[in-house]
Protein backbone atom coordinates (compact mmCIF):
# COMPACT_ATOMS: atom_id res chain seq x y z
CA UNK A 1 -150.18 -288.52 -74.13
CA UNK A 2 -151.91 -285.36 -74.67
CA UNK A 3 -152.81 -284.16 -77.72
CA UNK A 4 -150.69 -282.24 -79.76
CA UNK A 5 -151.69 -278.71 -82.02
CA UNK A 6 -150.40 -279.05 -85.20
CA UNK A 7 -150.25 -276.18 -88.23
CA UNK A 8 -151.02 -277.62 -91.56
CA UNK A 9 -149.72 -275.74 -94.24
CA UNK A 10 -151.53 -275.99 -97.95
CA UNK A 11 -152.80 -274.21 -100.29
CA UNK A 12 -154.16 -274.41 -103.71
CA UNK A 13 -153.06 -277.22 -106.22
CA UNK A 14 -151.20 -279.04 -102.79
CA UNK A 15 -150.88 -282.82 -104.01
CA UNK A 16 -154.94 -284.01 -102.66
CA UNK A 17 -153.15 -286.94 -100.35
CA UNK A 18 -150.51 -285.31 -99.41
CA UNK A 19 -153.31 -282.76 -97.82
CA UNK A 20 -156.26 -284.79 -97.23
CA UNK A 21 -154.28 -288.45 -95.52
CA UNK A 22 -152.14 -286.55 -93.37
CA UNK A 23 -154.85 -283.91 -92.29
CA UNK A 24 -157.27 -286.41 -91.19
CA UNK A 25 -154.62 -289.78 -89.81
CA UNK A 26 -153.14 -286.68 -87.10
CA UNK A 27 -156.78 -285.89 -86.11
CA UNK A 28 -157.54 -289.88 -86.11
CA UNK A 29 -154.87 -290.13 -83.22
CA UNK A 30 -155.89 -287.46 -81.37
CA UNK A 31 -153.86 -284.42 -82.46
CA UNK A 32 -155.58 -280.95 -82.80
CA UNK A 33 -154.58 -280.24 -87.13
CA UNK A 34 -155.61 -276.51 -88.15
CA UNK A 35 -155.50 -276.57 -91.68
CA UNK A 36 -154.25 -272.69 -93.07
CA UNK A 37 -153.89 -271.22 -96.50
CA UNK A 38 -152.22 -267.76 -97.05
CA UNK A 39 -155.01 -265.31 -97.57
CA UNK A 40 -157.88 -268.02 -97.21
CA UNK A 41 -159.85 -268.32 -93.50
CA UNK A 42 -161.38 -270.89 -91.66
CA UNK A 43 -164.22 -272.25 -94.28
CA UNK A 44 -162.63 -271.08 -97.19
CA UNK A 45 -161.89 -274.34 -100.04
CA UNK A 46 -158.64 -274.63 -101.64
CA UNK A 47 -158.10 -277.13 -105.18
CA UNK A 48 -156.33 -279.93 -105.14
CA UNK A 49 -154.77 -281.96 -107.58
CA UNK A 50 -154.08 -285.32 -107.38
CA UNK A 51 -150.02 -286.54 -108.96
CA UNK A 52 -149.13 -289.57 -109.72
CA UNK A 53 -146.86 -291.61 -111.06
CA UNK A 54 -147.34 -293.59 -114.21
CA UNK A 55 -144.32 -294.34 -116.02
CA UNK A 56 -143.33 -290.67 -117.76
CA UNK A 57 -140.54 -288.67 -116.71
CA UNK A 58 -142.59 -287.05 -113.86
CA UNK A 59 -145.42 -287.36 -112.36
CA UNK A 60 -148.43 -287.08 -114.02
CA UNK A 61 -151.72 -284.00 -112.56
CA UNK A 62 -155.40 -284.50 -112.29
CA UNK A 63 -158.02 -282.51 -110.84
CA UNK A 64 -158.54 -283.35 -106.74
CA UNK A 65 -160.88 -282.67 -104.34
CA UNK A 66 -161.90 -279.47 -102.37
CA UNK A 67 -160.28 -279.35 -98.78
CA UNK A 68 -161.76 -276.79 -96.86
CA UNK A 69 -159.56 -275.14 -94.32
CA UNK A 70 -160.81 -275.36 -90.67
CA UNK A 71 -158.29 -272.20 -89.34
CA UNK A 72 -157.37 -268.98 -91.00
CA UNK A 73 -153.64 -268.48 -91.57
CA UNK A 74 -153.99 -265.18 -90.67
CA UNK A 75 -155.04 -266.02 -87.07
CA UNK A 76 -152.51 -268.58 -86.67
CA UNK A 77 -150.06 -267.98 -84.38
CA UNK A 78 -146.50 -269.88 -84.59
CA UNK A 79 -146.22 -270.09 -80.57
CA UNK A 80 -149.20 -272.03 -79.96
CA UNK A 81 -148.38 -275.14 -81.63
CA UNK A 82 -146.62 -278.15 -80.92
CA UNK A 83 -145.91 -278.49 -84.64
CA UNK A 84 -145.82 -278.00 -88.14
CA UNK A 85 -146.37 -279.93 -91.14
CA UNK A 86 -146.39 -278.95 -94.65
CA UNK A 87 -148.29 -280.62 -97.51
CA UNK A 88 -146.49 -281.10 -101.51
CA UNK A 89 -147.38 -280.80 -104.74
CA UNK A 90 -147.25 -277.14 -106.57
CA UNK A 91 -148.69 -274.81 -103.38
CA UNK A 92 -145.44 -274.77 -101.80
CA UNK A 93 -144.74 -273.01 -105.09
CA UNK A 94 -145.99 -270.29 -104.91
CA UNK A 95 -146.07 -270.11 -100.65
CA UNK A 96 -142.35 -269.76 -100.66
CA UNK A 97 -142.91 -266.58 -102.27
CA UNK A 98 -145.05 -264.66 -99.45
CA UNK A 99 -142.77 -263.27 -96.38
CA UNK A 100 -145.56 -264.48 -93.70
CA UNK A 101 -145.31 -267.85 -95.26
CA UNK A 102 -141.93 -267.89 -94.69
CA UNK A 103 -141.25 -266.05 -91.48
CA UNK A 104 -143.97 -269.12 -89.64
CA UNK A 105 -141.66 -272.24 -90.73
CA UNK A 106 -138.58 -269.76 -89.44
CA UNK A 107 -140.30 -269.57 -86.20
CA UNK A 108 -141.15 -273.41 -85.82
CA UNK A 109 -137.41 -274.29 -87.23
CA UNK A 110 -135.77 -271.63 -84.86
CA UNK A 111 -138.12 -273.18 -81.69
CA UNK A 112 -137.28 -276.82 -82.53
CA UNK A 113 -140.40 -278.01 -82.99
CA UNK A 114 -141.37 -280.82 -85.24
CA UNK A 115 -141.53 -280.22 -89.02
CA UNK A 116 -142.99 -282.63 -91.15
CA UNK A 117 -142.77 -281.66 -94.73
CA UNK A 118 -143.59 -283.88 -98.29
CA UNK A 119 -142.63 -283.60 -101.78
CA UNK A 120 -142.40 -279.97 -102.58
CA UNK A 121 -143.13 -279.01 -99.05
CA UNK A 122 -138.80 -278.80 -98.77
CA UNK A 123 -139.16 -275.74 -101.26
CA UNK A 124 -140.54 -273.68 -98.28
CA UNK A 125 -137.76 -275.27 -95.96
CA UNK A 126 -134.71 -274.49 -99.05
CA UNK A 127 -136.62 -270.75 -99.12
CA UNK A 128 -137.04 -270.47 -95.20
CA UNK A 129 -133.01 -271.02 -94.94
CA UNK A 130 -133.64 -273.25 -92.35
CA UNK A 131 -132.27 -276.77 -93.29
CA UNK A 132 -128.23 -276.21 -93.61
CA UNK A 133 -126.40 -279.41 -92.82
CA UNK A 134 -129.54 -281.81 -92.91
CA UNK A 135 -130.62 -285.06 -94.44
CA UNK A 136 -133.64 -284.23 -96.27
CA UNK A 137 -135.71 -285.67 -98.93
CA UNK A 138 -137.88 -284.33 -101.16
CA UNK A 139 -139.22 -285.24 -104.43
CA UNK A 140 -136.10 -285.31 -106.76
CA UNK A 141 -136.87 -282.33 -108.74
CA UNK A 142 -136.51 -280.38 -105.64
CA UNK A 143 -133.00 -281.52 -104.91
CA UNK A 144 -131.25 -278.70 -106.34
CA UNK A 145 -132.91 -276.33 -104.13
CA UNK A 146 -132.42 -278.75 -101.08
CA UNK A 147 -128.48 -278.53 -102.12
CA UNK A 148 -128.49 -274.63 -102.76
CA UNK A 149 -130.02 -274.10 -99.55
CA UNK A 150 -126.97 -276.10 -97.79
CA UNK A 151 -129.13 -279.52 -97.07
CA UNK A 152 -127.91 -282.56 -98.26
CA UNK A 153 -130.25 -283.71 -100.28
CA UNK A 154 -131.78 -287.51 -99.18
CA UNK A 155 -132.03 -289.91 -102.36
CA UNK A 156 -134.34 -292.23 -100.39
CA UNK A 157 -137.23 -294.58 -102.10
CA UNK A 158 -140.25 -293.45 -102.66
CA UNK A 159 -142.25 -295.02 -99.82
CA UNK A 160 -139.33 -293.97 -97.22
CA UNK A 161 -139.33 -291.15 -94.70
CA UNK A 162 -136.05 -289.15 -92.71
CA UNK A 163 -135.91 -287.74 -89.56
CA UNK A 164 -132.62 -285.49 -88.98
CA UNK A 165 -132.89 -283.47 -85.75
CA UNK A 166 -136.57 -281.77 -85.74
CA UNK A 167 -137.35 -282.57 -89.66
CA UNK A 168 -139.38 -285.46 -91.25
CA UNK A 169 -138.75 -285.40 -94.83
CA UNK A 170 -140.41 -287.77 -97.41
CA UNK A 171 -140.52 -287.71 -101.11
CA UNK A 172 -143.86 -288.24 -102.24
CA UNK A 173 -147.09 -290.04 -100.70
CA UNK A 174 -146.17 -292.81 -101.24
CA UNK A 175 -144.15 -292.63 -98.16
CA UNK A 176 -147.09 -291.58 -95.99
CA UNK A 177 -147.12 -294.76 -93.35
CA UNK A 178 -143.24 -294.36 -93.08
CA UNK A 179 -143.44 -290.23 -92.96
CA UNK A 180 -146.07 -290.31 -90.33
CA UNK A 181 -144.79 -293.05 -88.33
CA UNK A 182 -141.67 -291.27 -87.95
CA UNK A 183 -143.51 -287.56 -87.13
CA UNK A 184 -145.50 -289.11 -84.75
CA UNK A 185 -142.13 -290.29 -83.02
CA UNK A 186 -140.73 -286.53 -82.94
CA UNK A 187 -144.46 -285.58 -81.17
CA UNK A 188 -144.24 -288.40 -78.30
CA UNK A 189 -147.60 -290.03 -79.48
CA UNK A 190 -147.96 -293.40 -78.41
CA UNK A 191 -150.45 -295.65 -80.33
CA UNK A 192 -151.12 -299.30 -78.84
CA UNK A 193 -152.47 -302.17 -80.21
């Protein structure tokens, strides 16, 4: 198998696993992961903030770590990667809002490749216009704008993962083994025992 180049889309206040696990298990099996913010390069730190879930009506936010990006996203160029993945939490937020952000996961959608996205990382896939008649999950409070965007929205647990056509959708990280398993399908990587 050879390695596969994978854009990793955060940015500040992404959920800190939903960054930091799938950022460094892609890189643990080999893949190439360049790690972009909008208007941050190659060096540059973003916040995280770490959600979970303990018993209110939503999830609860604490302070992460500091991820530092290891590509600009202004350098980053949609054609020469195998894939795309997109990290939750509030960043896709406010990414949705910037054209750029939103013409890349066109371009990956429109070429077929792989997108792997978790949590709040459908809002940029509901703003892109790119997931009309799929399955895809997302953490419930994003299901109206998985619906308005012409997905069918994917009530799945927690710790599950979908694949429909080239997206891997997932609602939170607790889904990560399942989520990855399943991207790592879509790329062809082969891990043996």
């Amino acid at each position: 198998m050879a390695a596969k180049k994978i854009l990793f889309l955060t940015g500040d206040f992404a959920e800190d696993y939903e960054t930091m696990v799938p950022f460094q298990a892609l890189q643990a099996v080999g893949h190439v992961v360049d790690a972009v913010c909008p208007n941050k390069k190659a060096g540059d730190r973003i916040k995280t903030a770490i959600h979970d879930f303990e018993g209110d009506q939503t999830y609860t936010e604490k302070p992460g770590h500091q991820f530092t990006l290891n590509a600009s996203f202004d350098d980053a160029d949609p054609r020469q990667y195998d894939a795309l993945a997109i990290a939750g939490g509030r960043a896709p937020e406010y990414l949705r809002l910037n054209p750029k952000v939103i013409d890349v996961v066109r371009q990956f959608a429109e070429a077929g490749k792989p997108i792997a996205a978790v949590c709040h990382g459908a809002q940029l896939l509901a703003a892109a216009d790119v997931i009309r008649g799929k399955r895809i999950s997302a953490y419930p409070a994003c299901a109206p704008e998985v619906k308005l965007a012409g997905g069918e929205y994917a009530d799945i647990p927690v710790d599950a993962a979908i694949t429909d056509a080239n997206f891997v959708t997932a609602p939170a990280w607790p889904a990560h083994p399942e989520w990855l398993r399943q991207f790592l399908v879509l790329l062809g990587t082969r891990i043996e025992l």
